[in-house]
C-alpha atoms as a PDB file:
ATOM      1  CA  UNK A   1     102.274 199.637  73.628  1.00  0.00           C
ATOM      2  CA  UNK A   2      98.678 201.016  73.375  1.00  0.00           C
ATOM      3  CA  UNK A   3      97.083 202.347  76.307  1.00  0.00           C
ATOM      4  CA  UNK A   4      94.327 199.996  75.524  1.00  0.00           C
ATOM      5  CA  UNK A   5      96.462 197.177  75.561  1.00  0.00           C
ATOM      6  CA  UNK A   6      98.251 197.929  78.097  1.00  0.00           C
ATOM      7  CA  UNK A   7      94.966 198.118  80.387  1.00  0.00           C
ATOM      8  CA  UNK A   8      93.755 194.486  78.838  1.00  0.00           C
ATOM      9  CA  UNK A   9      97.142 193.094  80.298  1.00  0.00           C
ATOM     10  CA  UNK A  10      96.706 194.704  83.774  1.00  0.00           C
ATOM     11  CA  UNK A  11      93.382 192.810  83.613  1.00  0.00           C
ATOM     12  CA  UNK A  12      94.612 189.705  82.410  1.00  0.00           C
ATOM     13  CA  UNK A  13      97.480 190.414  85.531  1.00  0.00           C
ATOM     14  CA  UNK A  14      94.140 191.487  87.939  1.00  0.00           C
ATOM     15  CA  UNK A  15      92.913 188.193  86.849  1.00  0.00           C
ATOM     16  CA  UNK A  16      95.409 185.708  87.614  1.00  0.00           C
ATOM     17  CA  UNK A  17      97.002 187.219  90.747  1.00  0.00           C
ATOM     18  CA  UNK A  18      93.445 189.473  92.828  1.00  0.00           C
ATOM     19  CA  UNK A  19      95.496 192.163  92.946  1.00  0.00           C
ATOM     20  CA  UNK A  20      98.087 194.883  91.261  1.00  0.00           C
ATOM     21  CA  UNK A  21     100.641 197.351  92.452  1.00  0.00           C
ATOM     22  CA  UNK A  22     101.255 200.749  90.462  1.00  0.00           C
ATOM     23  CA  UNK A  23     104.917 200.675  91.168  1.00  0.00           C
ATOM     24  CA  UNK A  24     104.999 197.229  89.931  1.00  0.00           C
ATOM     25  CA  UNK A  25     103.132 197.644  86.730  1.00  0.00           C
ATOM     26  CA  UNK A  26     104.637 201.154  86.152  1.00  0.00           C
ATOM     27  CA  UNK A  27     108.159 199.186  86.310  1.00  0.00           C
ATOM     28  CA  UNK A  28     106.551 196.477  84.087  1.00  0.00           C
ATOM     29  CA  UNK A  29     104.918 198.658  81.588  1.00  0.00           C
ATOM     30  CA  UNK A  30     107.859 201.072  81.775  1.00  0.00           C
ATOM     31  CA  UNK A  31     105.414 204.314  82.337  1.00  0.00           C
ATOM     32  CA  UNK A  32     105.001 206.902  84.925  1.00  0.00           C
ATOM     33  CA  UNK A  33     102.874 205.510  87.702  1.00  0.00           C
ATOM     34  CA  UNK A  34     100.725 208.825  87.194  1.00  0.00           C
ATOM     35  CA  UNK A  35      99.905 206.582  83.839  1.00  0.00           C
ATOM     36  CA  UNK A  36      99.074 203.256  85.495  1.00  0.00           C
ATOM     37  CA  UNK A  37      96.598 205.134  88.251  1.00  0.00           C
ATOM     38  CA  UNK A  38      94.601 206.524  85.178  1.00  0.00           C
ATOM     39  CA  UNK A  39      94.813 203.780  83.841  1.00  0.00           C
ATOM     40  CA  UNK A  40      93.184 201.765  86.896  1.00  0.00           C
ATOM     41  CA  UNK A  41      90.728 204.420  86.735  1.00  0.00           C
ATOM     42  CA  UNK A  42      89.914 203.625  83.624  1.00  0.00           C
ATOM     43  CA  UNK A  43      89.369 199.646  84.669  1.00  0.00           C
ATOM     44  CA  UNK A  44      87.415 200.660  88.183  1.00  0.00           C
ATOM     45  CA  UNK A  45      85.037 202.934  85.748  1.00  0.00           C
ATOM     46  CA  UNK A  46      84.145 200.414  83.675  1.00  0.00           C
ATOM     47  CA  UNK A  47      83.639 197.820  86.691  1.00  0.00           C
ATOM     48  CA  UNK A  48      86.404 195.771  86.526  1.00  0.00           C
ATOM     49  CA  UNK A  49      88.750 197.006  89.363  1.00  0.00           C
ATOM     50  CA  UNK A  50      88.285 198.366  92.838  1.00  0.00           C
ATOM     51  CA  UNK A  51      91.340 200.950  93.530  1.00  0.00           C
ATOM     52  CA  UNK A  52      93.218 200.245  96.528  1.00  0.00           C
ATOM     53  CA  UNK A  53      96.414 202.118  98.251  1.00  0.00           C
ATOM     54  CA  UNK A  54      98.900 201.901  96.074  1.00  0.00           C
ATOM     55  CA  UNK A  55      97.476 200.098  93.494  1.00  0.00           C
ATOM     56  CA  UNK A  56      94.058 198.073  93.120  1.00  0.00           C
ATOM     57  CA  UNK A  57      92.105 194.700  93.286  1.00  0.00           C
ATOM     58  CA  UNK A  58      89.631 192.329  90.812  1.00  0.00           C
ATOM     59  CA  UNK A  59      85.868 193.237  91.340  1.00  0.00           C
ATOM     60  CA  UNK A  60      84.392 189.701  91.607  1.00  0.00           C
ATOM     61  CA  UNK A  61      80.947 190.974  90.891  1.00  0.00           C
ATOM     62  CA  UNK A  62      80.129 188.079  88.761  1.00  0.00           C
ATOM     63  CA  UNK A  63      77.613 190.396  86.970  1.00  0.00           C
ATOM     64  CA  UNK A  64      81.237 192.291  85.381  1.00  0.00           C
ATOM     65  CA  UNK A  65      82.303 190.225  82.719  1.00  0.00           C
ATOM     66  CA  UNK A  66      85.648 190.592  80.997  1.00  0.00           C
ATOM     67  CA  UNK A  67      86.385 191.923  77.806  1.00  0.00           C
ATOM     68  CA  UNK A  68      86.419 189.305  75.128  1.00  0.00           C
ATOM     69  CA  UNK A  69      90.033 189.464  74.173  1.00  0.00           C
ATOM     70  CA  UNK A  70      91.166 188.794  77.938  1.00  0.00           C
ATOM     71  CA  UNK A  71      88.409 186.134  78.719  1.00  0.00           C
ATOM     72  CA  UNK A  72      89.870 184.305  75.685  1.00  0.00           C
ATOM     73  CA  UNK A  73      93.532 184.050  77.207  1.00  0.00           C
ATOM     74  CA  UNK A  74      91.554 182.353  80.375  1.00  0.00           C
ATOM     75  CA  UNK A  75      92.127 178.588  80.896  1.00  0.00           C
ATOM     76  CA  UNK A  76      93.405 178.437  77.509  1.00  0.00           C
ATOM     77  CA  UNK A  77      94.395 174.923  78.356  1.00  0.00           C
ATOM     78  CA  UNK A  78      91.237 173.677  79.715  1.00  0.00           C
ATOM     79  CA  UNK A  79      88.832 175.342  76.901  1.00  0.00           C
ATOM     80  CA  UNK A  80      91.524 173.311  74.483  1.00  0.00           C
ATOM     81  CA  UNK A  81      90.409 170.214  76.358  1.00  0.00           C
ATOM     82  CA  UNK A  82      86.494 171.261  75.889  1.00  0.00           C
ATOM     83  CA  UNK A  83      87.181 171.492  72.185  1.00  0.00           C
ATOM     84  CA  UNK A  84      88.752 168.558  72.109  1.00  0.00           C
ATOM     85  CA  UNK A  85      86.097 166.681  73.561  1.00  0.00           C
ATOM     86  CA  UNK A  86      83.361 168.403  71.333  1.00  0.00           C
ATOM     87  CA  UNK A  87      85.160 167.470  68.308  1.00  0.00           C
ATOM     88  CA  UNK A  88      84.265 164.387  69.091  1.00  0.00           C
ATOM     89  CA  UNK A  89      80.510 164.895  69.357  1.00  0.00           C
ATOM     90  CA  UNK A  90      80.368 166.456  65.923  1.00  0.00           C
ATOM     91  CA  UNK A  91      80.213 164.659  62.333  1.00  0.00           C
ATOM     92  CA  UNK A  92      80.583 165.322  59.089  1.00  0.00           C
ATOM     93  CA  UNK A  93      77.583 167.373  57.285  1.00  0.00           C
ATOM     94  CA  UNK A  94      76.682 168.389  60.575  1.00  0.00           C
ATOM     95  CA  UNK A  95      74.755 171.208  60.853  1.00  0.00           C
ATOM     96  CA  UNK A  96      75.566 173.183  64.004  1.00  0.00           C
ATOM     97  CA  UNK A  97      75.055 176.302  66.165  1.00  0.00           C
ATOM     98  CA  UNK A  98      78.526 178.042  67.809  1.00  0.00           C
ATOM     99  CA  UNK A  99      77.712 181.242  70.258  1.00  0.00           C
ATOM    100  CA  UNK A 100      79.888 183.756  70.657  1.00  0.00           C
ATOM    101  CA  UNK A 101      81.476 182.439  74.008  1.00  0.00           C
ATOM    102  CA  UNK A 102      85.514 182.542  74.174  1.00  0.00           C
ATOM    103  CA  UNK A 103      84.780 178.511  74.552  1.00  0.00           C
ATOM    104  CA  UNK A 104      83.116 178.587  71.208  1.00  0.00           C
ATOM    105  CA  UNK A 105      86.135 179.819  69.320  1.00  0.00           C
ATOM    106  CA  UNK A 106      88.233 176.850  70.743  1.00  0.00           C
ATOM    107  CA  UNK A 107      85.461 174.322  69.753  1.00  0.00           C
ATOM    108  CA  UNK A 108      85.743 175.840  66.024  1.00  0.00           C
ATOM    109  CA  UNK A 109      89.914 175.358  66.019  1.00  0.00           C
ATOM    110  CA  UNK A 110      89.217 171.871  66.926  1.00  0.00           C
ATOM    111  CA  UNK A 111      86.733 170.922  64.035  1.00  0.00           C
ATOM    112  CA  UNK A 112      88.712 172.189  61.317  1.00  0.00           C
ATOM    113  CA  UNK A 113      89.472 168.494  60.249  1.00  0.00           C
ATOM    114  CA  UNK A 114      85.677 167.861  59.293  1.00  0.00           C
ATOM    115  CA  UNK A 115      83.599 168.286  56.103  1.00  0.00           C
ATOM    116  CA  UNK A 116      80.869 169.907  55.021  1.00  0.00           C
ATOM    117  CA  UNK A 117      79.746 171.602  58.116  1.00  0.00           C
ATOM    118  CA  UNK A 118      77.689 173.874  58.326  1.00  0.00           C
ATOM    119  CA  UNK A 119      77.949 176.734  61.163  1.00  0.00           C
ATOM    120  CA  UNK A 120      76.093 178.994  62.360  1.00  0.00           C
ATOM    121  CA  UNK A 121      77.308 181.461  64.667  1.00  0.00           C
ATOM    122  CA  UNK A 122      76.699 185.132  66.086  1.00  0.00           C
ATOM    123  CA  UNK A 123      80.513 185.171  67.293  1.00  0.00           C
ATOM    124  CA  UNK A 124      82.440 187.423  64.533  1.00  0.00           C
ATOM    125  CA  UNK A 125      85.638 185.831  66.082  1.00  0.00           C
ATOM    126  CA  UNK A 126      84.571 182.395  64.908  1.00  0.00           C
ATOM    127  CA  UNK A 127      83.613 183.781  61.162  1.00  0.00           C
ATOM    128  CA  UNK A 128      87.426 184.958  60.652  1.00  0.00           C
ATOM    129  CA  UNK A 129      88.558 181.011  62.328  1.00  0.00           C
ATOM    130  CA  UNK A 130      87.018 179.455  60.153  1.00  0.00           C
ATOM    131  CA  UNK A 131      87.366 182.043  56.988  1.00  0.00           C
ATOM    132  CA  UNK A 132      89.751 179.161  55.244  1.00  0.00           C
ATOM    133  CA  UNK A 133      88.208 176.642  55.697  1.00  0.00           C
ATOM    134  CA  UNK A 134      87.097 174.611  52.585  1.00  0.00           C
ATOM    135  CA  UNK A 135      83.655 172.898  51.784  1.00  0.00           C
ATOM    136  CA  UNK A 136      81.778 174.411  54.605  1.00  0.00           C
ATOM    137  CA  UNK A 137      78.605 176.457  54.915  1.00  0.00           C
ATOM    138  CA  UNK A 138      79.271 179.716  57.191  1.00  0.00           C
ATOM    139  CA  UNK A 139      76.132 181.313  57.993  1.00  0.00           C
ATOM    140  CA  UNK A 140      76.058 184.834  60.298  1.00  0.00           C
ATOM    141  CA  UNK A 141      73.175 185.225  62.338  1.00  0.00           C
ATOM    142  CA  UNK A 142      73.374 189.147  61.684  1.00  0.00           C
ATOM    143  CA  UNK A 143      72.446 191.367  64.248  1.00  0.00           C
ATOM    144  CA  UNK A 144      74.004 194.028  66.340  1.00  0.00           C
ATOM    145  CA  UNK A 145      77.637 194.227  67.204  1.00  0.00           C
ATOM    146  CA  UNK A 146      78.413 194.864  70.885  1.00  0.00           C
ATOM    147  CA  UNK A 147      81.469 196.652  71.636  1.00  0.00           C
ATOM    148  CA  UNK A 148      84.092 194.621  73.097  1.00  0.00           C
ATOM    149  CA  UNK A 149      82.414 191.452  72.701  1.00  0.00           C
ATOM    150  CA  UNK A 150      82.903 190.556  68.998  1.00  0.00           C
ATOM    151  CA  UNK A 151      79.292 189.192  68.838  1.00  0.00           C
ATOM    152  CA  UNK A 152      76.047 189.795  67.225  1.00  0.00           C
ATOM    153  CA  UNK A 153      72.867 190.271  68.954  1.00  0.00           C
ATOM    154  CA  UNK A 154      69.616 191.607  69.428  1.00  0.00           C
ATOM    155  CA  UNK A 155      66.287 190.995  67.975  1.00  0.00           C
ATOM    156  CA  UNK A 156      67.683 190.504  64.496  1.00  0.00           C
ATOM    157  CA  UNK A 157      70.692 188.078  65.351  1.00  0.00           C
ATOM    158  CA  UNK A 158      67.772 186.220  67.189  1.00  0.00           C
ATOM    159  CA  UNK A 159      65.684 185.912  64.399  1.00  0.00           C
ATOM    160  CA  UNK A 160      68.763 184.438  62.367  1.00  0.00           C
ATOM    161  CA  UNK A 161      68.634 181.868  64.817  1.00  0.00           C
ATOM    162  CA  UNK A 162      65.217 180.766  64.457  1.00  0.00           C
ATOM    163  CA  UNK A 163      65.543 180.870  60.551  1.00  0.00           C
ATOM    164  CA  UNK A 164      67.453 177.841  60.911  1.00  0.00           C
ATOM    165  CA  UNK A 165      67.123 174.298  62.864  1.00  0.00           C
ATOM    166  CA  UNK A 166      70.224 173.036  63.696  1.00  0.00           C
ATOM    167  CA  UNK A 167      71.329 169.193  64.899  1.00  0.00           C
ATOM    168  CA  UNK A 168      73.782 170.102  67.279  1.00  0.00           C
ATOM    169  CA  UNK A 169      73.944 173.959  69.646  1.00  0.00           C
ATOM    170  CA  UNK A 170      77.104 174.314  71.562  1.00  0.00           C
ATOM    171  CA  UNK A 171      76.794 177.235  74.005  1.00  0.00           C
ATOM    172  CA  UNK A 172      78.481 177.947  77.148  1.00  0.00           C
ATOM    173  CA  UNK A 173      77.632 180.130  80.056  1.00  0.00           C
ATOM    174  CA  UNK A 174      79.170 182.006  83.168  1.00  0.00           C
ATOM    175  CA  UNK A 175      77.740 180.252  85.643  1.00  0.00           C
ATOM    176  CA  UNK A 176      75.831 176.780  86.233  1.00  0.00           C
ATOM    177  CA  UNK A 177      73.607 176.457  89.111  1.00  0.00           C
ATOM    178  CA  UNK A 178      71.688 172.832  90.267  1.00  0.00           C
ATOM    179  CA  UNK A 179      68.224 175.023  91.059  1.00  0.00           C
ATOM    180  CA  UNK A 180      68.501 177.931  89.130  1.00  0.00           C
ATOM    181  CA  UNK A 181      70.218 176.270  86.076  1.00  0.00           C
ATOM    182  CA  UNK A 182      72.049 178.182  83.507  1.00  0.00           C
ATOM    183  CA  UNK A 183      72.942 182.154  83.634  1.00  0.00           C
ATOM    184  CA  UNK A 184      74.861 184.596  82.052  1.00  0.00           C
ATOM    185  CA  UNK A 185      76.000 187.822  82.910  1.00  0.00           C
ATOM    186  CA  UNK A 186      74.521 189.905  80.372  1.00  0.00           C
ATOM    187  CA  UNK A 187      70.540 189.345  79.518  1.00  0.00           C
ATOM    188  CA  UNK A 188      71.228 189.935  75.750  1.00  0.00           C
ATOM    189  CA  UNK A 189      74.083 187.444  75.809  1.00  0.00           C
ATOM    190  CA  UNK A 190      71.556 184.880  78.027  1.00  0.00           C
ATOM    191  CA  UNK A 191      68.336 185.634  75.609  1.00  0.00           C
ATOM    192  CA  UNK A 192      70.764 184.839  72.087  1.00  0.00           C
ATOM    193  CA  UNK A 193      72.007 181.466  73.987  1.00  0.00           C
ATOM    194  CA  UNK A 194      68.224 180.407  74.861  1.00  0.00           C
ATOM    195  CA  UNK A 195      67.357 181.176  71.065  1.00  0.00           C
ATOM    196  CA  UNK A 196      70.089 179.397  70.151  1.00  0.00           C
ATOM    197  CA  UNK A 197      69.324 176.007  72.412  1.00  0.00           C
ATOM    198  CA  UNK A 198      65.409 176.376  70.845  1.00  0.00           C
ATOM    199  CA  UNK A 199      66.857 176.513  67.744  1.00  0.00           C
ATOM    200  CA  UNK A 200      68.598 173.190  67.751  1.00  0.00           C
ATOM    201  CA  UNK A 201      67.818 169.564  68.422  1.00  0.00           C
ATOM    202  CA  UNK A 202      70.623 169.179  70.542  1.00  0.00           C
ATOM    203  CA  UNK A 203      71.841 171.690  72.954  1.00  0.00           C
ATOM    204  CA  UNK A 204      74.791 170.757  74.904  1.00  0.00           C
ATOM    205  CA  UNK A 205      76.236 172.824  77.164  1.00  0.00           C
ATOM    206  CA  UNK A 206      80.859 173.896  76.861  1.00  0.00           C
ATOM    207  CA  UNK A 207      81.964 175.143  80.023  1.00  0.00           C
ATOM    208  CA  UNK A 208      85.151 174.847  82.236  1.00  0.00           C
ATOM    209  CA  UNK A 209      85.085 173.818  85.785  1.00  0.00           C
ATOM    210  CA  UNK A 210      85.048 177.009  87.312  1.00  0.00           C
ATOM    211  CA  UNK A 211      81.716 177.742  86.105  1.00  0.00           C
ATOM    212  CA  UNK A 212      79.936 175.075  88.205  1.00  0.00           C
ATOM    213  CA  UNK A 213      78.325 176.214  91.579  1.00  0.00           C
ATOM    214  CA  UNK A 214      78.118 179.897  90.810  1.00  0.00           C
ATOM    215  CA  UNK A 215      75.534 182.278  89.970  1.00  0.00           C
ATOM    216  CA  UNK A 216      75.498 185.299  87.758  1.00  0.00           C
ATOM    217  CA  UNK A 217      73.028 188.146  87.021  1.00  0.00           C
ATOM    218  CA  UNK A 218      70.975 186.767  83.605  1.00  0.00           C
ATOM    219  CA  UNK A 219      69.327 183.193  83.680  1.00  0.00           C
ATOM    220  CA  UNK A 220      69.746 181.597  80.480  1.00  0.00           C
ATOM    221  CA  UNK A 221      67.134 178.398  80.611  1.00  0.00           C
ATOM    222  CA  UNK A 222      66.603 175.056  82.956  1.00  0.00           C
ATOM    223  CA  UNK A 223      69.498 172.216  82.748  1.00  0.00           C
ATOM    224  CA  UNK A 224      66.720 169.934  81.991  1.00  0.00           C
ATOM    225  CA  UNK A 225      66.582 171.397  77.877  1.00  0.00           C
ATOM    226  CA  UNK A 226      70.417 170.083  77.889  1.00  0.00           C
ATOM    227  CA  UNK A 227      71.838 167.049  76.018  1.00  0.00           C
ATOM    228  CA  UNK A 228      74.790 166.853  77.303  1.00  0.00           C
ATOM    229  CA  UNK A 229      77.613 168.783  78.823  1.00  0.00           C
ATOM    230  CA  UNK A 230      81.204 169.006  78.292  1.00  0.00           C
ATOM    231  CA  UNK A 231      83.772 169.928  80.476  1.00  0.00           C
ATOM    232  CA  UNK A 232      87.254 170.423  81.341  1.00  0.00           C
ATOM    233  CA  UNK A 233      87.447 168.353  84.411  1.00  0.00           C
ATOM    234  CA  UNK A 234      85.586 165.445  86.344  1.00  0.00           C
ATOM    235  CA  UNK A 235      82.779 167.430  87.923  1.00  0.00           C
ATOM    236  CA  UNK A 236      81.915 166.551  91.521  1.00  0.00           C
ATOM    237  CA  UNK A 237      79.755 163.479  92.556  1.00  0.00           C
ATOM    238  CA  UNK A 238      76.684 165.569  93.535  1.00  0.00           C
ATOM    239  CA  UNK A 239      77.383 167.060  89.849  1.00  0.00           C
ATOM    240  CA  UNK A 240      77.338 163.158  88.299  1.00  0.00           C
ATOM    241  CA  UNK A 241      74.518 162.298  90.146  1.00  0.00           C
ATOM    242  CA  UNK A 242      72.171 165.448  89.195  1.00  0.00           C
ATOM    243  CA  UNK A 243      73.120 165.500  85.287  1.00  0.00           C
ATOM    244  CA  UNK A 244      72.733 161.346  85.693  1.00  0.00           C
ATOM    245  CA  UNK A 245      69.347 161.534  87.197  1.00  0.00           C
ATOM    246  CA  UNK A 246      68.470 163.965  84.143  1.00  0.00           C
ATOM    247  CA  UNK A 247      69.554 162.001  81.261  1.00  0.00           C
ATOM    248  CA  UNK A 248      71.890 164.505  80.781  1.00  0.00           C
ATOM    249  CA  UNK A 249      75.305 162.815  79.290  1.00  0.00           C
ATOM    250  CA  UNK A 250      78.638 164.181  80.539  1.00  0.00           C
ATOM    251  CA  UNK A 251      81.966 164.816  79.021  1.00  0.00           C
ATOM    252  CA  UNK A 252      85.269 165.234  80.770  1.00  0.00           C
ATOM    253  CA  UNK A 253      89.217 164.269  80.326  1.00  0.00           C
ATOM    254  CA  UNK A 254      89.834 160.777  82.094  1.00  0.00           C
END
């Protein structure tokens, strides 16, 4: 196993359970716990760990986001549900906007049965979904890869965006907030989104539940400029009654 791997599974492991042992993992991972402690060194470098005796715990900084491929293992189940759900919302010879949120690439699994689509995305995950599909229009944004991420961004991926008017933006976000709306963790990340929304006629908002009531570091735009959103379980009443009072439509499992 690669050392990089290796690390993306202790995070996936940091994620699920708060907390890791070296003795465990060096057991797990069948290496010298000499190797696990560099490699938690590694994780609390980059922000995603705080080292503890004997081992180490998740930083819940909600500014620290995840790498892309261990976000994408997240609620697997519930993002299926989202997509799902957003299938629904879309037509044929729509013309739609996907971001390049590990929610995203679910939605674009789900839509595989429709026709003559077109999609545009800055996710480079999403391209190679949907690279057999038939009768569609793919369109990249361009732009500026950032590492880790598998997404474009940056002045010129934003530009993309505006090129093109869209009936339908799908974005989601890491945090949803009644007062201070919708945020993100990173500001390029939140600026592409809020081009995105501008750039459609439509902008409906793909998160799971565990998004709702928290904040995060980059404010994307107001829930008033949403459509809709669509989410992976019956939000609370105070939720209902705020997106209600907006004329903002809500999607959920029954």
């Amino acid at each position: 196993m690669l050392a990089l791997e290796r690390r993306n599974r202790i995070l996936e492991k940091l994620q699920e359970e708060k907390r890791v042992v070296v003795s465990e993992l060096s057991q797990l991972y069948n290496v010298s716990e000499e190797t696990i402690r560099r490699d938690l060194d590694k994780l609390e470098h980059e922000g995603y760990a705080i080292k503890s005796y004997g081992g180490a715990v998740i930083n819940e900084n909600n500014s620290i986001d995840m790498p892309f491929n261990v976000r994408k293992n997240r609620n697997v189940l519930g993002k299926q549900k989202i997509g799902t759900l957003v299938a629904n919302l879309i037509h044929d010879g729509d013309c739609i906007m996907l971001d390049a949120s590990t929610t995203a690439v679910f939605i674009a699994k789900a839509i595989k049965d429709k026709e003559r689509l077109t999609v545009i995305t800055n996710s480079i995950e999403i391209m190679i979904e949907l690279a057999d599909v038939s009768g569609w229009n793919i369109i990249s944004t361009g732009g500026m890869m950032k590492e880790g991420y598998l997404a474009l961004l940056g002045t010129k991926a934003e530009d993309g965006m505006r090129s093109y008017y869209a009936d339908k933006a799908f974005v989601s976000c890491k945090a949803l907030d009644r007062t201070r709306g919708i945020m993100d963790s990173n500001e390029l990340f939140a600026h592409a989104k809020q081009v995105m929304m501008e750039s459609a006629k439509e902008s409906i908002l793909a998160v799971d539940h565990s998004k709702f009531d928290n904040t995060a570091f980059a404010r994307v735009t107001n829930t008033q400029n949403l459509s809709a959103v669509v989410t992976d379980m019956k939000p609370s009443q105070e939720w209902l009654d705020f997106l209600e009072s907006r004329n903002i439509k809500c999607y959920y499992p029954e």
